[in-house]
N, C-alpha and C. Protein backbone atom coordinates (compact mmCIF):
# COMPACT_ATOMS: atom_id res chain seq x y z
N UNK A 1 0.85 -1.18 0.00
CA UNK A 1 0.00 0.00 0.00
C UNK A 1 0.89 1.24 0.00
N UNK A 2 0.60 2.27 -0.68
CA UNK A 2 1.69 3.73 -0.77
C UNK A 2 0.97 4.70 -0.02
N UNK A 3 1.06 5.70 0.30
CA UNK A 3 0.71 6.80 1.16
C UNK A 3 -0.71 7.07 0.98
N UNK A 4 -1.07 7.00 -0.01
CA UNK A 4 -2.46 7.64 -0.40
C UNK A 4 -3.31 6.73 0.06
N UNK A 5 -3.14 5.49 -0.14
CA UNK A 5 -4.29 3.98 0.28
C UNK A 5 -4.43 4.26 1.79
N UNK A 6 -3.39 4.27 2.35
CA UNK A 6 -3.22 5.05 3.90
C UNK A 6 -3.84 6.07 4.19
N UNK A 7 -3.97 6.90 3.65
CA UNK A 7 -4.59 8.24 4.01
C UNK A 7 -6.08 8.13 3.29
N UNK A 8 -6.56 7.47 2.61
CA UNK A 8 -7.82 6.82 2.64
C UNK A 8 -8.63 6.28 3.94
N UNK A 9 -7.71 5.48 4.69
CA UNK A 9 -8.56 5.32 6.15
C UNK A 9 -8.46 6.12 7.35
N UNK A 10 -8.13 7.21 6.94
CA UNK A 10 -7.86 8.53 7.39
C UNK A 10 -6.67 8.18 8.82
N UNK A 11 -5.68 7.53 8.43
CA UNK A 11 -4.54 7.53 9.10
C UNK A 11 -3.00 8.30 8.77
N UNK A 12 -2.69 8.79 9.58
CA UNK A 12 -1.48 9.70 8.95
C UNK A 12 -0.27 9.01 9.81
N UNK A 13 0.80 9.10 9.56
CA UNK A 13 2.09 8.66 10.18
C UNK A 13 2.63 10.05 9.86
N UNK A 14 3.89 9.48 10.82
CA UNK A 14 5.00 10.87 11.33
C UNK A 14 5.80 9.84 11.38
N UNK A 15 7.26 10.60 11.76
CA UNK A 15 8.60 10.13 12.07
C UNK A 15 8.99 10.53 13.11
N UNK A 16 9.16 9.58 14.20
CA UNK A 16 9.72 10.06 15.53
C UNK A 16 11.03 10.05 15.33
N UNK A 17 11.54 10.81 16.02
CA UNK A 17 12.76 11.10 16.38
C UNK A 17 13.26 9.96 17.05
N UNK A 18 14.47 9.32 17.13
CA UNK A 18 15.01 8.15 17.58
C UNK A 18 15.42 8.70 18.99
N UNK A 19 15.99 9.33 19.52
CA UNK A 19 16.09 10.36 20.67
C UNK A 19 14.81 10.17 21.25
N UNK A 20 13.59 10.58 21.09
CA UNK A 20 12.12 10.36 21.65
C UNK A 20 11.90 9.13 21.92
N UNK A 21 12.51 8.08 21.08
CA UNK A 21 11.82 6.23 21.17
C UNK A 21 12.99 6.15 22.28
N UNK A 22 14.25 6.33 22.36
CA UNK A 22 15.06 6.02 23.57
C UNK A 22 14.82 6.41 24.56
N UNK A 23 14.38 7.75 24.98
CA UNK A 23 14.09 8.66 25.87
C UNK A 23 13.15 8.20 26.62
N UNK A 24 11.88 7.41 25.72
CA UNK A 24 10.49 6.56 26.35
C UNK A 24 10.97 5.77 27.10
N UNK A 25 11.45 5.03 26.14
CA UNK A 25 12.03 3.24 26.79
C UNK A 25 13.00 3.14 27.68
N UNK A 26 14.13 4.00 27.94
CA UNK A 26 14.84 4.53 29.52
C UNK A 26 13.64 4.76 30.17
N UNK A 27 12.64 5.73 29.86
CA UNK A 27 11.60 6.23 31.24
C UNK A 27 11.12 5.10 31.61
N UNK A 28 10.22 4.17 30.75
CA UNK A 28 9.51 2.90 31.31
C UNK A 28 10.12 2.04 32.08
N UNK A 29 11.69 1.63 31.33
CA UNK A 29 13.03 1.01 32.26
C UNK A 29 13.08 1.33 33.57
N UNK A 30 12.98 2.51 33.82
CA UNK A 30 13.40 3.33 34.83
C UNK A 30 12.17 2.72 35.89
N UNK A 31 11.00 3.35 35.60
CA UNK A 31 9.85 2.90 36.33
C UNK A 31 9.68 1.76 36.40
N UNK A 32 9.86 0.59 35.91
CA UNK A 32 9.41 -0.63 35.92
C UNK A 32 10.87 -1.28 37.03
N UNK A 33 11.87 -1.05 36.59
CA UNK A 33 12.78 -1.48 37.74
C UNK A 33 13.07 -0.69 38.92
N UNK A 34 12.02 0.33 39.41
CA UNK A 34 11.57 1.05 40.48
C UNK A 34 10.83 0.43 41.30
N UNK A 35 9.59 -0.12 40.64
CA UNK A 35 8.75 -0.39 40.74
C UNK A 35 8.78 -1.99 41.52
N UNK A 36 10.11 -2.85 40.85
CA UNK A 36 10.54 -4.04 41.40
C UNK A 36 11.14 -4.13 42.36
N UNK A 37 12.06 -3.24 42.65
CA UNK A 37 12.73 -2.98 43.73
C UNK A 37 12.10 -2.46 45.23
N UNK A 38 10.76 -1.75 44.36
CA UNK A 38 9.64 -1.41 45.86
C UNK A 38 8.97 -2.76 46.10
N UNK A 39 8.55 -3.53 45.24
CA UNK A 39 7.96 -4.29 45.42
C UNK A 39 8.53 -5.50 46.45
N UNK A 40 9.94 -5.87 45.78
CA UNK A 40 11.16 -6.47 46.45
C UNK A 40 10.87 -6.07 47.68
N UNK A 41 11.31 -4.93 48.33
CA UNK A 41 11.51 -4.42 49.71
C UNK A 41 10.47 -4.48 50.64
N UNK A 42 9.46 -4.64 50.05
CA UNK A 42 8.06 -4.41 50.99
C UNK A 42 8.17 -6.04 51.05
N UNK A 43 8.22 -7.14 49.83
CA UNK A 43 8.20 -8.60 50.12
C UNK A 43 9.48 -8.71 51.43
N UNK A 44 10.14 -8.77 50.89
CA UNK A 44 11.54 -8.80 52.39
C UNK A 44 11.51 -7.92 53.60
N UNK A 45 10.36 -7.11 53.72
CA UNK A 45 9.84 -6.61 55.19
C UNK A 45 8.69 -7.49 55.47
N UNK A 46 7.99 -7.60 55.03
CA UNK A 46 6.20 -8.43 55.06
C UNK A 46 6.26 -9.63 55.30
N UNK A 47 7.14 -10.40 54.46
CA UNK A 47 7.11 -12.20 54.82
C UNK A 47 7.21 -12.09 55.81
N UNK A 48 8.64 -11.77 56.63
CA UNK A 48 9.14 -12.24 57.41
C UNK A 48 8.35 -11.83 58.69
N UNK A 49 7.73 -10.54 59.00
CA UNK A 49 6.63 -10.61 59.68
C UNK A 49 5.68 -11.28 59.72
N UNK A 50 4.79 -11.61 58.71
CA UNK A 50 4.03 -12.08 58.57
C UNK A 50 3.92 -13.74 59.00
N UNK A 51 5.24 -14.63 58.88
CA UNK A 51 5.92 -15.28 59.52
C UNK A 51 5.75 -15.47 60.95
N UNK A 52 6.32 -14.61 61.33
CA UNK A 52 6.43 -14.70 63.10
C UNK A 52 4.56 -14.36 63.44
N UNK A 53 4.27 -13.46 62.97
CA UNK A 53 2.48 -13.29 62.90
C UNK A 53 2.04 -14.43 63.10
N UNK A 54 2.52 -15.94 62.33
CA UNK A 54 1.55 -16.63 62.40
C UNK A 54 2.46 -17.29 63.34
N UNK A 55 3.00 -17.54 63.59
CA UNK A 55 3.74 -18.55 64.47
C UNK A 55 3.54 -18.00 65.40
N UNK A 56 3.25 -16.75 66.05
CA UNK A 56 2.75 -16.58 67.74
C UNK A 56 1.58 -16.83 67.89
N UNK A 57 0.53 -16.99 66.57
CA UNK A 57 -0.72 -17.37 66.30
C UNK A 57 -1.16 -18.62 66.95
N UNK A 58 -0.33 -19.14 66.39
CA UNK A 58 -0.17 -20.75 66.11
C UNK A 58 0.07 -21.13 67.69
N UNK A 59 1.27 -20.70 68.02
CA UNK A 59 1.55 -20.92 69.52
C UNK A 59 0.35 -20.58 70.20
N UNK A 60 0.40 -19.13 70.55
CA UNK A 60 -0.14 -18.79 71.49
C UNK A 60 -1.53 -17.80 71.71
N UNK A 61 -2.15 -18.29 70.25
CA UNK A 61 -3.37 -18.08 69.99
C UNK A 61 -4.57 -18.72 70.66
N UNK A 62 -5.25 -18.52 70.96
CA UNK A 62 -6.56 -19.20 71.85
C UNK A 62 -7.52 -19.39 71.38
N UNK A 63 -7.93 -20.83 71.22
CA UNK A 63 -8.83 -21.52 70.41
C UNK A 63 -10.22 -21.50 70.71
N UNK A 64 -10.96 -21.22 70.09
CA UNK A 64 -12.80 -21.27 71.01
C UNK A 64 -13.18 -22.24 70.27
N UNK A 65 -12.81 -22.77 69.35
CA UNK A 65 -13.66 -24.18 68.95
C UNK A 65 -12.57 -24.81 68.47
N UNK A 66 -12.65 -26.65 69.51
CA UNK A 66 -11.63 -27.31 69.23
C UNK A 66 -11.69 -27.98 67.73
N UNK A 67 -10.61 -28.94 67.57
CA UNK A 67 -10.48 -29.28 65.98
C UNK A 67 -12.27 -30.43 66.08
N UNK A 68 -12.86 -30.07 64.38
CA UNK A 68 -13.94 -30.93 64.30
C UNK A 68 -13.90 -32.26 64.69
N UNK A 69 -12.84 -33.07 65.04
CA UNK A 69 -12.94 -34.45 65.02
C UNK A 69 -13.37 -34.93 66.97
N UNK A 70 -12.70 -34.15 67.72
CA UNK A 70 -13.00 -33.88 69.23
C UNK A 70 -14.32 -33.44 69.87
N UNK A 71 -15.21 -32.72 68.76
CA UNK A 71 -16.43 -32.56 68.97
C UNK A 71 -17.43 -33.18 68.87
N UNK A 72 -17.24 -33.91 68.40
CA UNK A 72 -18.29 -35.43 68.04
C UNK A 72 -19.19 -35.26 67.20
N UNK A 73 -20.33 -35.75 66.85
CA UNK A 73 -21.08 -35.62 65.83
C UNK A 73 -21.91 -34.09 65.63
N UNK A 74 -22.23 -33.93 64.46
CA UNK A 74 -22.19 -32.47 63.99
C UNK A 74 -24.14 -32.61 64.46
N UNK A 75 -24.54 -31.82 65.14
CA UNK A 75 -25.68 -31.31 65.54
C UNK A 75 -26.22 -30.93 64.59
N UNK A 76 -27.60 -30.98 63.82
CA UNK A 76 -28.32 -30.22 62.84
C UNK A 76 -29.66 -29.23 63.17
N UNK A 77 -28.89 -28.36 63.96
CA UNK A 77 -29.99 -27.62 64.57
C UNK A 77 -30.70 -26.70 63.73
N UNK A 78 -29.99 -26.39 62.09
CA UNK A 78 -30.44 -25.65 61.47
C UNK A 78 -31.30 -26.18 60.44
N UNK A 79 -31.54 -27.90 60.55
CA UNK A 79 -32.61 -28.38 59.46
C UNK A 79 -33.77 -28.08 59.90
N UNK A 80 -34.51 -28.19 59.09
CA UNK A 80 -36.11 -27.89 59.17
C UNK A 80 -37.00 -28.73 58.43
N UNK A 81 -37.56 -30.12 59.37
CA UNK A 81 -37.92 -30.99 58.66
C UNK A 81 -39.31 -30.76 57.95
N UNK A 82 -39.97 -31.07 57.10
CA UNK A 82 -41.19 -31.01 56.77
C UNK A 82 -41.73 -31.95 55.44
N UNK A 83 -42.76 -31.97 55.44
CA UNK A 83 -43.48 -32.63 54.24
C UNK A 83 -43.82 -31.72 52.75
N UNK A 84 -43.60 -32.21 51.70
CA UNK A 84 -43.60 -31.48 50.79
C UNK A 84 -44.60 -32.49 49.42
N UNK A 85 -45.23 -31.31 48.45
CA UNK A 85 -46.06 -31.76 47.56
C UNK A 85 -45.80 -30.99 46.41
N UNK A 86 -46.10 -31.73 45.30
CA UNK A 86 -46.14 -31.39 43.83
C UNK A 86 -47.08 -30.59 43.62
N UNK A 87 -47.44 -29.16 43.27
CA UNK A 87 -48.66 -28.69 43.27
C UNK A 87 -48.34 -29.02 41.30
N UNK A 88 -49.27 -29.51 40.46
CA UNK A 88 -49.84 -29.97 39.19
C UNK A 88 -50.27 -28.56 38.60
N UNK A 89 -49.82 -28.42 37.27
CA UNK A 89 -50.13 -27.15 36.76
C UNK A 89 -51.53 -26.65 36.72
N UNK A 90 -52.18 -25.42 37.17
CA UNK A 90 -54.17 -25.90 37.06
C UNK A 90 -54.21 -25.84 38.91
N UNK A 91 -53.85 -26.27 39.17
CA UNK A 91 -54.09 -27.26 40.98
C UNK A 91 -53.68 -25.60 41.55
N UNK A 92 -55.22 -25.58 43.01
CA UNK A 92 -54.72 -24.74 43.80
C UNK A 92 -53.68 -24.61 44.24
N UNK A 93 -52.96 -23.71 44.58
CA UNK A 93 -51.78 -24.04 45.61
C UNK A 93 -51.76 -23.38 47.20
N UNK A 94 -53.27 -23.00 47.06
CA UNK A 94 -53.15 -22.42 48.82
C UNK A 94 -54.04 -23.78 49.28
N UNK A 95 -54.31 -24.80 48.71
CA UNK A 95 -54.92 -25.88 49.16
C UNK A 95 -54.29 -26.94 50.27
């Protein structure tokens, strides 16, 4: 396609400056290995807390309900038994 077929779908091109395409791609560089290095630093502060977090948890956390197997059979206080019917298409249903 030559310039004109192009400018038929009403698209125009330019010429960047090679200076401008380097200038971008240092900035993004820049930010993106900023960006890893914060990320880095907050992981290598956080685990390792987060770590001991659970392990005093673990220790010396206080349990209100022991493990399921010590409790014995599971209570179903929340069923609600009842009888049930097919109401037939036609068929009252406050009957």
């Amino acid at each position: 396609m030559n310039r004109e077929q192009y400018q038929a779908f009403g698209l125009r091109f330019t010429k960047v400056p090679t200076w401008q395409i380097v200038l971008i791609v240092a900035a993004v560089l820049a930010i993106g290995i900023a960006l890893a290095v914060v990320a880095t630093g907050i992981f290598l502060i956080a685990f390792p807390i987060m770590l001991l977090a659970g392990a005093a948890y673990r220790l010396f956390g206080t349990r209100t309900n022991p493990p399921a197997a010590s409790r014995g059979p599971a209570r179903r206080d929340d069923v609600i038994e009842t009888e049930y019917r097919v109401i037939e298409p036609g068929e009252d249903a406050r009957r």
